[in-house]
Protein backbone atom coordinates (compact mmCIF):
# COMPACT_ATOMS: atom_id res chain seq x y z
CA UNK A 1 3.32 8.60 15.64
CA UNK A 2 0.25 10.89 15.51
CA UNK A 3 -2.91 10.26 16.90
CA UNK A 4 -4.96 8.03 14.18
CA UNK A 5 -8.72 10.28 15.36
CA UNK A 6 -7.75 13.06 12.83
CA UNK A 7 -7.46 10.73 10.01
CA UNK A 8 -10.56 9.13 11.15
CA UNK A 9 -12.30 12.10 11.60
CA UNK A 10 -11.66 13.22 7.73
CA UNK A 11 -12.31 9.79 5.83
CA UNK A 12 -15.62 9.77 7.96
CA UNK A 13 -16.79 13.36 7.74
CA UNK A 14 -15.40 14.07 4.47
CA UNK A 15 -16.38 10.51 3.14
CA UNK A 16 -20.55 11.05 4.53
CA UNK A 17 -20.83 14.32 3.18
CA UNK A 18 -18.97 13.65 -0.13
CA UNK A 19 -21.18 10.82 -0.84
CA UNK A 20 -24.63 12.15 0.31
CA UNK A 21 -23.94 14.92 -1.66
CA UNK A 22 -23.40 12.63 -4.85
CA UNK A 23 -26.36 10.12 -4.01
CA UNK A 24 -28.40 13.40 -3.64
CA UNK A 25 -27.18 14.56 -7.17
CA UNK A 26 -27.97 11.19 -8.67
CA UNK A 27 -30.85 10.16 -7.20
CA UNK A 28 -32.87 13.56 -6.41
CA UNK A 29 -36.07 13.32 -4.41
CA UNK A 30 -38.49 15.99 -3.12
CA UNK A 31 -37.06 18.91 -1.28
CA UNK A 32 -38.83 21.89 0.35
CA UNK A 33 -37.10 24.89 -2.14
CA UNK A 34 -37.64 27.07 0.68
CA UNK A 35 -34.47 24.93 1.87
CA UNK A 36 -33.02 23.91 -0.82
CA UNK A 37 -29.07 25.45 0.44
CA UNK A 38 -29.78 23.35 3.68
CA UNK A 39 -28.46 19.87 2.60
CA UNK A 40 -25.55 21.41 0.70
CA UNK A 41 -24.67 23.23 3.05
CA UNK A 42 -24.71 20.41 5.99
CA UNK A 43 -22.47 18.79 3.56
CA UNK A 44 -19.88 21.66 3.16
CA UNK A 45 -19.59 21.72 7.24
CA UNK A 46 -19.08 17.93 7.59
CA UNK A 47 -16.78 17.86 5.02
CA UNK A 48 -14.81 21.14 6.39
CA UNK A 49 -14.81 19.60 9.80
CA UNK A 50 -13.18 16.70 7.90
CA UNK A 51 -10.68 18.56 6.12
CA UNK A 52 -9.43 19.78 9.61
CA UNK A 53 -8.38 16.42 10.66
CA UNK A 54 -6.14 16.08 8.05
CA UNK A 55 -3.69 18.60 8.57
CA UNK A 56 -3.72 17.43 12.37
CA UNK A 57 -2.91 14.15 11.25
CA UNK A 58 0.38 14.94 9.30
CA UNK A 59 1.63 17.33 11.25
CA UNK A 60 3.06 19.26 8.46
CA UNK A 61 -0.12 20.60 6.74
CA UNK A 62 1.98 22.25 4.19
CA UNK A 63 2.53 18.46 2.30
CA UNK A 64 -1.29 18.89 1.76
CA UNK A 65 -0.94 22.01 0.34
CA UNK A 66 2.48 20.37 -2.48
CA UNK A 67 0.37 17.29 -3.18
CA UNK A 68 -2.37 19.79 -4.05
CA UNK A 69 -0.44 22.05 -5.86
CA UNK A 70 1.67 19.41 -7.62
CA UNK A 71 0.06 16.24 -7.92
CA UNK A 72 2.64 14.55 -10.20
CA UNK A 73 5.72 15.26 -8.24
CA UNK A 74 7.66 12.77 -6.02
CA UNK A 75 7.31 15.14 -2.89
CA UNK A 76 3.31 15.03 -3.65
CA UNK A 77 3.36 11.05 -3.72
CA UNK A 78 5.44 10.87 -0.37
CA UNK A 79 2.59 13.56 1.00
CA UNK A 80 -0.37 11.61 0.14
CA UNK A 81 1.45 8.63 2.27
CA UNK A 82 1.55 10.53 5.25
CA UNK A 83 -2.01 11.27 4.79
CA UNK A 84 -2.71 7.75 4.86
CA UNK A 85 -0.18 6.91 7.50
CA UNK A 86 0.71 9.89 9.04
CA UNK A 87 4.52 10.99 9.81
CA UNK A 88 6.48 8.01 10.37
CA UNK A 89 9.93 9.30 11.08
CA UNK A 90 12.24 7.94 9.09
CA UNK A 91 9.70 6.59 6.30
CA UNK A 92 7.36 9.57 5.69
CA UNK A 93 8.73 12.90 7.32
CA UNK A 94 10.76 13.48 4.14
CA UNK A 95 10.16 14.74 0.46
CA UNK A 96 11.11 12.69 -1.70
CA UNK A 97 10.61 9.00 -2.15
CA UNK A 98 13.23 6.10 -3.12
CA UNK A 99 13.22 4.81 -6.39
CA UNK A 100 12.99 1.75 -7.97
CA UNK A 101 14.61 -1.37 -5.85
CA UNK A 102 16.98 1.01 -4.37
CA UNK A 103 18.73 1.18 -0.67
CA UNK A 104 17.35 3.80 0.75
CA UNK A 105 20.27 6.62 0.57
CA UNK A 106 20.77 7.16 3.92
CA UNK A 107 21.48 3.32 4.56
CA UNK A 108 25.17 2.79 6.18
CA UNK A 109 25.76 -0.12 3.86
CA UNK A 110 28.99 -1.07 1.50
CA UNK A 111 29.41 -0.74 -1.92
CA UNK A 112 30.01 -4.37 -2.76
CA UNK A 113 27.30 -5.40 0.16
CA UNK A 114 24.51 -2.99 -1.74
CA UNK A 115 25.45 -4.08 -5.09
CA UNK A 116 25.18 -7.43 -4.35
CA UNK A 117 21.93 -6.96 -2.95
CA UNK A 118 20.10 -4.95 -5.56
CA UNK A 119 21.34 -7.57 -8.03
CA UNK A 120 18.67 -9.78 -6.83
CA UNK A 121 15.82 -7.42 -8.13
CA UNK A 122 17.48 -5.97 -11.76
CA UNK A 123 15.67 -8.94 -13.76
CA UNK A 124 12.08 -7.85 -12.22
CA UNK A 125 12.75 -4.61 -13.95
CA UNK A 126 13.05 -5.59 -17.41
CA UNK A 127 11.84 -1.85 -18.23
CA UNK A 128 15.13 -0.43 -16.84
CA UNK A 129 17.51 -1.01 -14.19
CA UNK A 130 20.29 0.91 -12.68
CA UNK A 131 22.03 0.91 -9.45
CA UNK A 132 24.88 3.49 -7.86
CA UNK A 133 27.29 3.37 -5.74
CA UNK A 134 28.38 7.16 -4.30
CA UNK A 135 32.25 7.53 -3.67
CA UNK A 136 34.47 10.06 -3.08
CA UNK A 137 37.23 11.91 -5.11
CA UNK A 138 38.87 8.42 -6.16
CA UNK A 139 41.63 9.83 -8.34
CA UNK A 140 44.27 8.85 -5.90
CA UNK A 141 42.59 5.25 -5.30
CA UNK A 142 42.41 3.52 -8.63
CA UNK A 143 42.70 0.29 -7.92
CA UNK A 144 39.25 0.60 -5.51
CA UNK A 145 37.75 1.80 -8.76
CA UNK A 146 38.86 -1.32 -10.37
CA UNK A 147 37.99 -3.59 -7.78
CA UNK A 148 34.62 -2.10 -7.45
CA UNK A 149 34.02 -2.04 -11.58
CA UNK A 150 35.41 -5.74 -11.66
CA UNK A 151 32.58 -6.63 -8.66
CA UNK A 152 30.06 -4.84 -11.13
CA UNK A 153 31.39 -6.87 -13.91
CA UNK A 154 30.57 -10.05 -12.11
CA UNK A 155 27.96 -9.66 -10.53
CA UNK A 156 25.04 -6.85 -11.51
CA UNK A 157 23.89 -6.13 -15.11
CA UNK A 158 24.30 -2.46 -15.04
CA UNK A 159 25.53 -0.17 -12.31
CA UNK A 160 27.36 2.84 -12.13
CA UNK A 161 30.10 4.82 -9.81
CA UNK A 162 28.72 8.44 -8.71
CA UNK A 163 31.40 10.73 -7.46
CA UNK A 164 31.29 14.72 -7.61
CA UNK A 165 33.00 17.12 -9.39
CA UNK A 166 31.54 20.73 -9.30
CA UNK A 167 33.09 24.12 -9.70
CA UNK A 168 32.22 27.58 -8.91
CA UNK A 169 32.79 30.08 -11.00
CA UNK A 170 33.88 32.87 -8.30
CA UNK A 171 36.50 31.50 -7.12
CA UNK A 172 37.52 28.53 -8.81
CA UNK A 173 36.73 25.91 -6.47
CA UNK A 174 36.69 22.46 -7.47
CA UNK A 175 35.45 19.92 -5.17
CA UNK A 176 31.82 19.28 -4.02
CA UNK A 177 29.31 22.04 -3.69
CA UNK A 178 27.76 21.66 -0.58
CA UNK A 179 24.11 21.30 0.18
CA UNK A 180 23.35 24.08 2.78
CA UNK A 181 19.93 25.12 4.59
CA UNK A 182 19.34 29.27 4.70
CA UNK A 183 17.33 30.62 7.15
CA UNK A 184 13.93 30.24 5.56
CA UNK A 185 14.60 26.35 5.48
CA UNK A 186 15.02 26.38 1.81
CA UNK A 187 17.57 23.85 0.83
CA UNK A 188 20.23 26.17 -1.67
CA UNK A 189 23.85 25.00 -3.60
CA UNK A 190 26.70 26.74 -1.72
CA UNK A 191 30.41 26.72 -2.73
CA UNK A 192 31.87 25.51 0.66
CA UNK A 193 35.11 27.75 -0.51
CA UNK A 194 33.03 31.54 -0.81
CA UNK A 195 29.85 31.14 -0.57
CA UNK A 196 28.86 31.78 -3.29
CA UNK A 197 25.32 30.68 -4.01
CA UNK A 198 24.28 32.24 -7.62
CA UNK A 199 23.51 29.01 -9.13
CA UNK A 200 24.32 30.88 -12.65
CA UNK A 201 27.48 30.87 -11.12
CA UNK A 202 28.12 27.56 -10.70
CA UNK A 203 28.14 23.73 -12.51
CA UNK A 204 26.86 20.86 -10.49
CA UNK A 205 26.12 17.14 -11.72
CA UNK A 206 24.35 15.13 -10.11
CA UNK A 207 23.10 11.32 -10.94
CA UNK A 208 19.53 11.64 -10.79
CA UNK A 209 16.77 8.72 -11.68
CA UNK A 210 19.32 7.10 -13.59
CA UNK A 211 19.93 9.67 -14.96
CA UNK A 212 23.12 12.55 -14.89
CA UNK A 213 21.83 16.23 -14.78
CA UNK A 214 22.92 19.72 -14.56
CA UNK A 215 19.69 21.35 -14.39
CA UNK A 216 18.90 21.49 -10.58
CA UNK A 217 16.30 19.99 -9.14
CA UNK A 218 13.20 20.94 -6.84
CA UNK A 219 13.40 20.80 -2.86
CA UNK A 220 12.52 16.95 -2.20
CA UNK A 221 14.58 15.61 -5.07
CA UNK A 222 17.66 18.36 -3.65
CA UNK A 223 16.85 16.81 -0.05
CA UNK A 224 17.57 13.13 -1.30
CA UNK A 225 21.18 14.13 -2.73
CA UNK A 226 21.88 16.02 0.10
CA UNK A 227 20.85 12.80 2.57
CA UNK A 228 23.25 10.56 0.26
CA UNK A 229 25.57 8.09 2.16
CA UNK A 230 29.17 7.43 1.19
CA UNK A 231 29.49 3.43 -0.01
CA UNK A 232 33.48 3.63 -0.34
């Protein structure tokens, strides 16, 4: 994990010279006007001197920059964690966070096993609760469909199967379009048949918050569909 000083460094810094600077506003008291930019100005270094620890202490300064920028998206909640905590791997070096009582999606676990489990927490959510399982093309395995709908029926208030079926519109393909990274590290929908990338071009559905969409989503929600496990 990364050194804890640069976090230390900018809660202390930035902390001292944002709150001199508001005692100062709030409680004035004499001040030579000859140097009146002086105490302002020892403020803006201490806190600038702060604001360099922080980026040292994620170690990907650009999650500053997304929480910044958008403060009410998911990948701006799981930045301002690793400010606090830094880049845990595994908990905090990703963009998105898991919702809910969930599994996280990259957990090796079994359909029946993870239902069974998030059971346990669906009547502390009385606002809403939903849990998945993700499967394969199960057309030529109906009876696991059945046994799994049957565990459902038994055992969880409300849970659903997700399974894919996309289709490009170049060349027909329908099947699963693939999650790929291009060379600028931008995660992009690519038919695994051509290609083909034009998202115009394309029809994906995905399970999303509880929700199915077709809209496409931004780069941390895209990374946690792409990190999805297999429970069947």
């Amino acid at each position: 994990m990364i050194s804890e000083f640069p976090l230390f460094l900018f809660t202390t810094l930035a902390g001292l010279a944002a709150g001199a600077y508001a005692v100062s506003a709030v409680f004035p008291v004499g001040k030579d006007p000859k140097k009146a930019w002086l105490f302002p100005l020892v403020c803006g270094i201490l806190l600038a001197v702060g604001l360099v620890g922080l980026p040292l202490h994620l170690g990907r300064p650009e999650r500053m920059l997304i929480a910044l920028t958008q403060p009410g998206a998911m990948i701006a909640q799981e930045a301002y964690w690793s400010m606090a905590f830094g880049v845990i791997p595994g908990i905090t070096d990703k963009s998105y966070i898991t919702n809910s009582y969930h599994v996280h999606v990259t957990e090796p676990i079994d359909a029946f096993t993870k239902l069974a489990f998030e059971a346990q927490f669906q009547r502390l959510s009385p606002g809403g609760a939903i849990s998945y399982v993700e499967v394969p093309n199960m057309q030529n395995n109906i009876d696991a469909v059945l046994e799994v709908m049957q565990f459902i029926y038994d055992n969880i208030m409300y849970a659903e199967l997700n399974t894919k079926s996309d289709y490009c519109q170049e060349c027909g393909f329908d099947g699963e379009i693939e999650i790929q990274e291009d060379p600028d590290g931008k995660l992009v929908w690519t038919c695994p048949q051509c290609g083909n990338r034009d998202q115009s071009k394309m029809n994906v559905a995905r399970r999303t918050c509880g929700y199915i969409g077709t809209q496409y989503w931004n780069q941390g929600r895209t990374q946690e569909i792409r990190d999805r496990v297999l429970h069947l």
